[in-house]
C-alpha atoms as a PDB file:
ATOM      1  CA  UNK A   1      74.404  91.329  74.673  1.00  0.00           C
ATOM      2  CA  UNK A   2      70.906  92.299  76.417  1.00  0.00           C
ATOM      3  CA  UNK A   3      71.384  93.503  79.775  1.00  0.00           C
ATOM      4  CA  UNK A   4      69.101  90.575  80.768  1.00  0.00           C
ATOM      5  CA  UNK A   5      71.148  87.586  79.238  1.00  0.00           C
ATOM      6  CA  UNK A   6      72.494  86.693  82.443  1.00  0.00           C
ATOM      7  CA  UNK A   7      69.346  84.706  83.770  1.00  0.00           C
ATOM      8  CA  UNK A   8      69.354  82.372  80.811  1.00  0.00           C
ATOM      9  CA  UNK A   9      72.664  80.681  81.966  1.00  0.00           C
ATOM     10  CA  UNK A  10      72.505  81.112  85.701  1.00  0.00           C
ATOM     11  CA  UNK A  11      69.015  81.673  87.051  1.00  0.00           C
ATOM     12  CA  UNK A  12      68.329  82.652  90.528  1.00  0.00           C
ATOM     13  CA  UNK A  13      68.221  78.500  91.569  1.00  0.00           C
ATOM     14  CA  UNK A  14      71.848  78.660  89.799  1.00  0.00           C
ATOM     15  CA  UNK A  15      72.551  81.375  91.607  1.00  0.00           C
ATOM     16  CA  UNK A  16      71.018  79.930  94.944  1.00  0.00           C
ATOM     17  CA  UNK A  17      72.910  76.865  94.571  1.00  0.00           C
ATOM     18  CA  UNK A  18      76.938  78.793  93.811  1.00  0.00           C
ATOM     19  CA  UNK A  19      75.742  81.274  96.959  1.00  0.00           C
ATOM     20  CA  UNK A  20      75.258  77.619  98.708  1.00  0.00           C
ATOM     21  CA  UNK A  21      78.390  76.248  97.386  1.00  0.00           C
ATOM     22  CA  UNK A  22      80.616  79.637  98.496  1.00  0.00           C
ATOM     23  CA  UNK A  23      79.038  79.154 101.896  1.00  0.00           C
ATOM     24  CA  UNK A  24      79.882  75.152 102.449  1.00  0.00           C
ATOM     25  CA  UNK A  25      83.194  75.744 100.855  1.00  0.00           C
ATOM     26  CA  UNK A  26      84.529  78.243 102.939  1.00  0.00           C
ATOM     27  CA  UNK A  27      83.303  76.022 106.163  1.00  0.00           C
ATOM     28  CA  UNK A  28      86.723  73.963 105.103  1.00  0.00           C
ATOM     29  CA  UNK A  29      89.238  76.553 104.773  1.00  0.00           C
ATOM     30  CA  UNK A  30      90.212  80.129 106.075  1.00  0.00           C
ATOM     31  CA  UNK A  31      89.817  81.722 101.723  1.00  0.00           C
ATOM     32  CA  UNK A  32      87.382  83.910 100.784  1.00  0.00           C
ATOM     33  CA  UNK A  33      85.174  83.070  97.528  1.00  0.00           C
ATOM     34  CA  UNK A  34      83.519  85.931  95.323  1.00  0.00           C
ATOM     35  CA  UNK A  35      81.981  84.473  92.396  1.00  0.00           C
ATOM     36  CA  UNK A  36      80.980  87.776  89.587  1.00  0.00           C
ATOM     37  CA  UNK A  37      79.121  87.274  86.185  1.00  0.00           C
ATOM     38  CA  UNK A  38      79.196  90.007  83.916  1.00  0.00           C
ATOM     39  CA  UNK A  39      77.633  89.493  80.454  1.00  0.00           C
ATOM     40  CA  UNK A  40      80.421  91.499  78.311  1.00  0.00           C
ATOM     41  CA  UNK A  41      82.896  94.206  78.455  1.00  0.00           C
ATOM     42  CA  UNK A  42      81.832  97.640  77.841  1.00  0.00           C
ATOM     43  CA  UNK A  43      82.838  98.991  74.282  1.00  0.00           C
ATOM     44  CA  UNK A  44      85.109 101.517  75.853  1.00  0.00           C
ATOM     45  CA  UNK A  45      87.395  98.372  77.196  1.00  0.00           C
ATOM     46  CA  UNK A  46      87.279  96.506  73.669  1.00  0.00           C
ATOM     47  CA  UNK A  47      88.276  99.970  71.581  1.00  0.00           C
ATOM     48  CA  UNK A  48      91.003 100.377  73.827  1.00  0.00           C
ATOM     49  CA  UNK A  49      92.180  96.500  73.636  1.00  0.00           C
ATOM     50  CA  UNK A  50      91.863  95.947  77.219  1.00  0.00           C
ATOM     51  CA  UNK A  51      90.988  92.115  77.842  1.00  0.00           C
ATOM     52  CA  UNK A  52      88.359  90.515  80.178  1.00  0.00           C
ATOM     53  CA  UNK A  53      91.800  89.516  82.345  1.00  0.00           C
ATOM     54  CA  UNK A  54      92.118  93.203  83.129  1.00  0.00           C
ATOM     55  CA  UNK A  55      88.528  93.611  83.744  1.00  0.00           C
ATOM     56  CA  UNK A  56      88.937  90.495  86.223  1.00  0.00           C
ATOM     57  CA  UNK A  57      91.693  92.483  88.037  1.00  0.00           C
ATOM     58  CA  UNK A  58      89.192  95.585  88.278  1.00  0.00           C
ATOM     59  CA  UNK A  59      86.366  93.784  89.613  1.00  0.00           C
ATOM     60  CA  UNK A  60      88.840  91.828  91.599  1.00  0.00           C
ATOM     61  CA  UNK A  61      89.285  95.266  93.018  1.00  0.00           C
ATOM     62  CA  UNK A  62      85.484  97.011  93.021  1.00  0.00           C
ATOM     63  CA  UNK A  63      84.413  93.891  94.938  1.00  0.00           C
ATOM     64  CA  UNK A  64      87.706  94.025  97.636  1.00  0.00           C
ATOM     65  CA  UNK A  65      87.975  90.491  97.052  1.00  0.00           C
ATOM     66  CA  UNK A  66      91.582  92.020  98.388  1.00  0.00           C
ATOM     67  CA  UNK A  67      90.753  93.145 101.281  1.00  0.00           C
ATOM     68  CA  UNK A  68      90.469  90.199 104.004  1.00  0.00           C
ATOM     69  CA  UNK A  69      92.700  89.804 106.767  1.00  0.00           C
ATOM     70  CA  UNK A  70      94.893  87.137 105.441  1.00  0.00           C
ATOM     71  CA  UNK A  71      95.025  88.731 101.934  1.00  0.00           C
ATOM     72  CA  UNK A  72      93.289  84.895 101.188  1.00  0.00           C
ATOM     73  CA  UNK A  73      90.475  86.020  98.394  1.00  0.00           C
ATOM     74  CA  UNK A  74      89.767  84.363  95.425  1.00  0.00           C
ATOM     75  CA  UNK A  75      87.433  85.622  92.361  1.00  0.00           C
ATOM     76  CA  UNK A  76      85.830  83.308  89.835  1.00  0.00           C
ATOM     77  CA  UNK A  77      84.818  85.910  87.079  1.00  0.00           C
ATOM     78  CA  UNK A  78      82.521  84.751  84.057  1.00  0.00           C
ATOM     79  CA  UNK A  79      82.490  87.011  80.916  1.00  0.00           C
ATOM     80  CA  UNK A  80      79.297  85.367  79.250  1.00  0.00           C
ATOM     81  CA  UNK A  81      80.038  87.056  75.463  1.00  0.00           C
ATOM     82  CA  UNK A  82      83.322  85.787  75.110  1.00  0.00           C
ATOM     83  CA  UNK A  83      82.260  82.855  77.442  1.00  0.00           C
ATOM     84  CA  UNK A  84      85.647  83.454  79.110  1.00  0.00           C
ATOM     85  CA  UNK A  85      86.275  83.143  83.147  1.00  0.00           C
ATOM     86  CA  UNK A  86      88.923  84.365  85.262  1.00  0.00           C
ATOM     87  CA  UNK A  87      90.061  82.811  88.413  1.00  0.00           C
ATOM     88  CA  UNK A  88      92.430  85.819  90.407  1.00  0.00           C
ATOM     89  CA  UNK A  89      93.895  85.184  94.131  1.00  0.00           C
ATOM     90  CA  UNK A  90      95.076  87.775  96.783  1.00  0.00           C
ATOM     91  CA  UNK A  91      98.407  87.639  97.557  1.00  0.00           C
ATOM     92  CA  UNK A  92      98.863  84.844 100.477  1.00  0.00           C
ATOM     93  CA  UNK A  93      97.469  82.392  98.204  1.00  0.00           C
ATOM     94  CA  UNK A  94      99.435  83.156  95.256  1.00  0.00           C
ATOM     95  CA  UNK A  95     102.549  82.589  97.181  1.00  0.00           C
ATOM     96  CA  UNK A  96     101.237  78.732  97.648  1.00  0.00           C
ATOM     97  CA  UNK A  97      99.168  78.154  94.225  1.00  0.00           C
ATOM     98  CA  UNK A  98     100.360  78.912  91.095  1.00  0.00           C
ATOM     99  CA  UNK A  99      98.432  80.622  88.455  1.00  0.00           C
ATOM    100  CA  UNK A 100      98.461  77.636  86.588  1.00  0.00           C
ATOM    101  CA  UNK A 101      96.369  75.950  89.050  1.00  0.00           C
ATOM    102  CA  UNK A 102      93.266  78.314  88.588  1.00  0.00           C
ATOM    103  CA  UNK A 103      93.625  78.024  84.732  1.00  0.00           C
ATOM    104  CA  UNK A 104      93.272  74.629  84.490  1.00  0.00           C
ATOM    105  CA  UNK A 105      90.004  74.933  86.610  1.00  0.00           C
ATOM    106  CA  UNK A 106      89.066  77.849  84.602  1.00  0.00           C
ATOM    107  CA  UNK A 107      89.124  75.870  81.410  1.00  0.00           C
ATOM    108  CA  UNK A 108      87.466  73.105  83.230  1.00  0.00           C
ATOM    109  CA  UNK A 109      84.261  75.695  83.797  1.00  0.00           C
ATOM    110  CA  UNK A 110      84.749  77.028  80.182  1.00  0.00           C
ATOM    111  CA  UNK A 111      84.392  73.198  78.539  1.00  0.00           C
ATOM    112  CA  UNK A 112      81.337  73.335  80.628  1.00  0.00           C
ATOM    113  CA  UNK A 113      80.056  76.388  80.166  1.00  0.00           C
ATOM    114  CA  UNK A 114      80.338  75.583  75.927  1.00  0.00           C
ATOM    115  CA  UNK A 115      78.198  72.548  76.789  1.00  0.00           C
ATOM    116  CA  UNK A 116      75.373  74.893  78.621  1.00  0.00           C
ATOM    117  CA  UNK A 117      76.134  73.456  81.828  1.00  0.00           C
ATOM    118  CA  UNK A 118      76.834  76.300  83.845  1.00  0.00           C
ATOM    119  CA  UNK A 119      75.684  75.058  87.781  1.00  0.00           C
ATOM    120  CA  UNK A 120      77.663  71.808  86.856  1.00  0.00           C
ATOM    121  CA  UNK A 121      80.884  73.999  86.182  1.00  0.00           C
ATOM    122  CA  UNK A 122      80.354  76.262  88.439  1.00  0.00           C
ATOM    123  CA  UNK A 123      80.036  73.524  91.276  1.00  0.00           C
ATOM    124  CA  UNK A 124      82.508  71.756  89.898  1.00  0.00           C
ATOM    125  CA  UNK A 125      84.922  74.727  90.128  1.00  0.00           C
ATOM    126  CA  UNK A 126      84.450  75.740  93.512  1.00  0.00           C
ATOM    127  CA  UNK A 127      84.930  72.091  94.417  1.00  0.00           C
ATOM    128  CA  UNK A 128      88.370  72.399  93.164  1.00  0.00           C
ATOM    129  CA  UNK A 129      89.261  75.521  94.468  1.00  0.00           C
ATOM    130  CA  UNK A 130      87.588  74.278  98.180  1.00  0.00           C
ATOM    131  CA  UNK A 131      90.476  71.826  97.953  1.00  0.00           C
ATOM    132  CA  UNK A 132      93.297  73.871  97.055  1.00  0.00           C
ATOM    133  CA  UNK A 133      92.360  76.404  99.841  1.00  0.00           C
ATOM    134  CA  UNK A 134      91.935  73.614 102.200  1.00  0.00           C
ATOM    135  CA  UNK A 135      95.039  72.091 101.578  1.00  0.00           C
ATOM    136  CA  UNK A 136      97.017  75.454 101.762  1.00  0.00           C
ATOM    137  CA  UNK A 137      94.489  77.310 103.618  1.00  0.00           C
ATOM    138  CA  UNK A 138      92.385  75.389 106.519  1.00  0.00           C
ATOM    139  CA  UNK A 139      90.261  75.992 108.484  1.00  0.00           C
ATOM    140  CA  UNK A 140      90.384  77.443 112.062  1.00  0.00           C
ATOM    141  CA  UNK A 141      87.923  78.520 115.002  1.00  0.00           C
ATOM    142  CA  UNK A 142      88.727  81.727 114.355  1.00  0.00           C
ATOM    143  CA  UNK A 143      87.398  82.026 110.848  1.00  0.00           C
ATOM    144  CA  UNK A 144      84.723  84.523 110.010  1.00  0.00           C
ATOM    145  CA  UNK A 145      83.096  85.319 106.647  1.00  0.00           C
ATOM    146  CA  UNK A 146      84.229  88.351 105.600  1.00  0.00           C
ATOM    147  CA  UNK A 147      82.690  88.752 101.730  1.00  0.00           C
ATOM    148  CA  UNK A 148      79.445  88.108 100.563  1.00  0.00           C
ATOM    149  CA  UNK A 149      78.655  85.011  99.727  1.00  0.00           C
ATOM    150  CA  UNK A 150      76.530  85.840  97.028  1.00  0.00           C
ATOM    151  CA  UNK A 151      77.209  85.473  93.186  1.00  0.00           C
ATOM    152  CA  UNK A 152      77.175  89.037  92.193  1.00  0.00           C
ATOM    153  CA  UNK A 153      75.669  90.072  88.325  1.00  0.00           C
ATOM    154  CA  UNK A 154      77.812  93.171  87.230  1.00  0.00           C
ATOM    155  CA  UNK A 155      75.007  95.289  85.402  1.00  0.00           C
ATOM    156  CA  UNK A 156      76.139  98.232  83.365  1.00  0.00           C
END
């Protein structure tokens, strides 16, 4: 996949409007979004059978997605060749949502994604995830934004 193939499916208003999304959504809750796009895995990772899961746990890593106060991050990662995504918690929140929770919303952005209609499931998701963090996660005064709010575009 061209380095470049990114921009077709989310463009910088795409981007603009997730970044927007991140930022609105963690107004309601004490989580911590990271949304990452990467367009495939590296050759290295498919001769040695690794899966886009695993490369979700590494980025869920490289970003420190792990690394807020209340161990309360959340990645959304979108592998655009396999048109797979990835929805990984920190700790605190996997003690209150089960992993089945963020793969029903991950399938729910993968229908979409399969009909081209990648802001629509990416909004969609982070609406879904806003209320799960809300419910077991709100907001306080004391909140601060602690990761970027950014979509970030893995380039190799």
């Amino acid at each position: 996949m061209p380095p470049w193939c990114w921009r077709l499916s989310f463009p910088t208003p795409v981007l603009n409007e997730i970044e927007k999304a991140v930022k609105q959504s963690e107004s309601k809750h004490r989580g911590e979004l990271r949304f990452a796009i990467e367009n495939s895995l590296a050759p290295g990772w498919i001769w040695y059978g690794l899966s886009s899961r695993h490369r979700a746990a590494e980025v869920f890593s490289n970003l420190r997605v792990w690394d807020t106060e209340e161990n309360s991050g959340v990645l959304i990662y979108v592998q655009l060749a396999d048109r797979e995504v990835h929805i990984l918690a920190d700790r605190s929140i996997n003690k209150c949502v089960e992993q089945a929770e963020w793969d029903k919303i991950a399938k729910v952005m993968q229908k979409a994604f399969s009909q081209k209609q990648f802001q629509q499931g990416s909004l969609q998701a982070i609406e879904e995830i806003t209320r799960l963090l809300a419910t077991h996660f709100p907001a306080d005064s004391l909140d601060h934004n602690e990761l970027p709010n950014r979509p970030v575009i893995i380039r190799r």
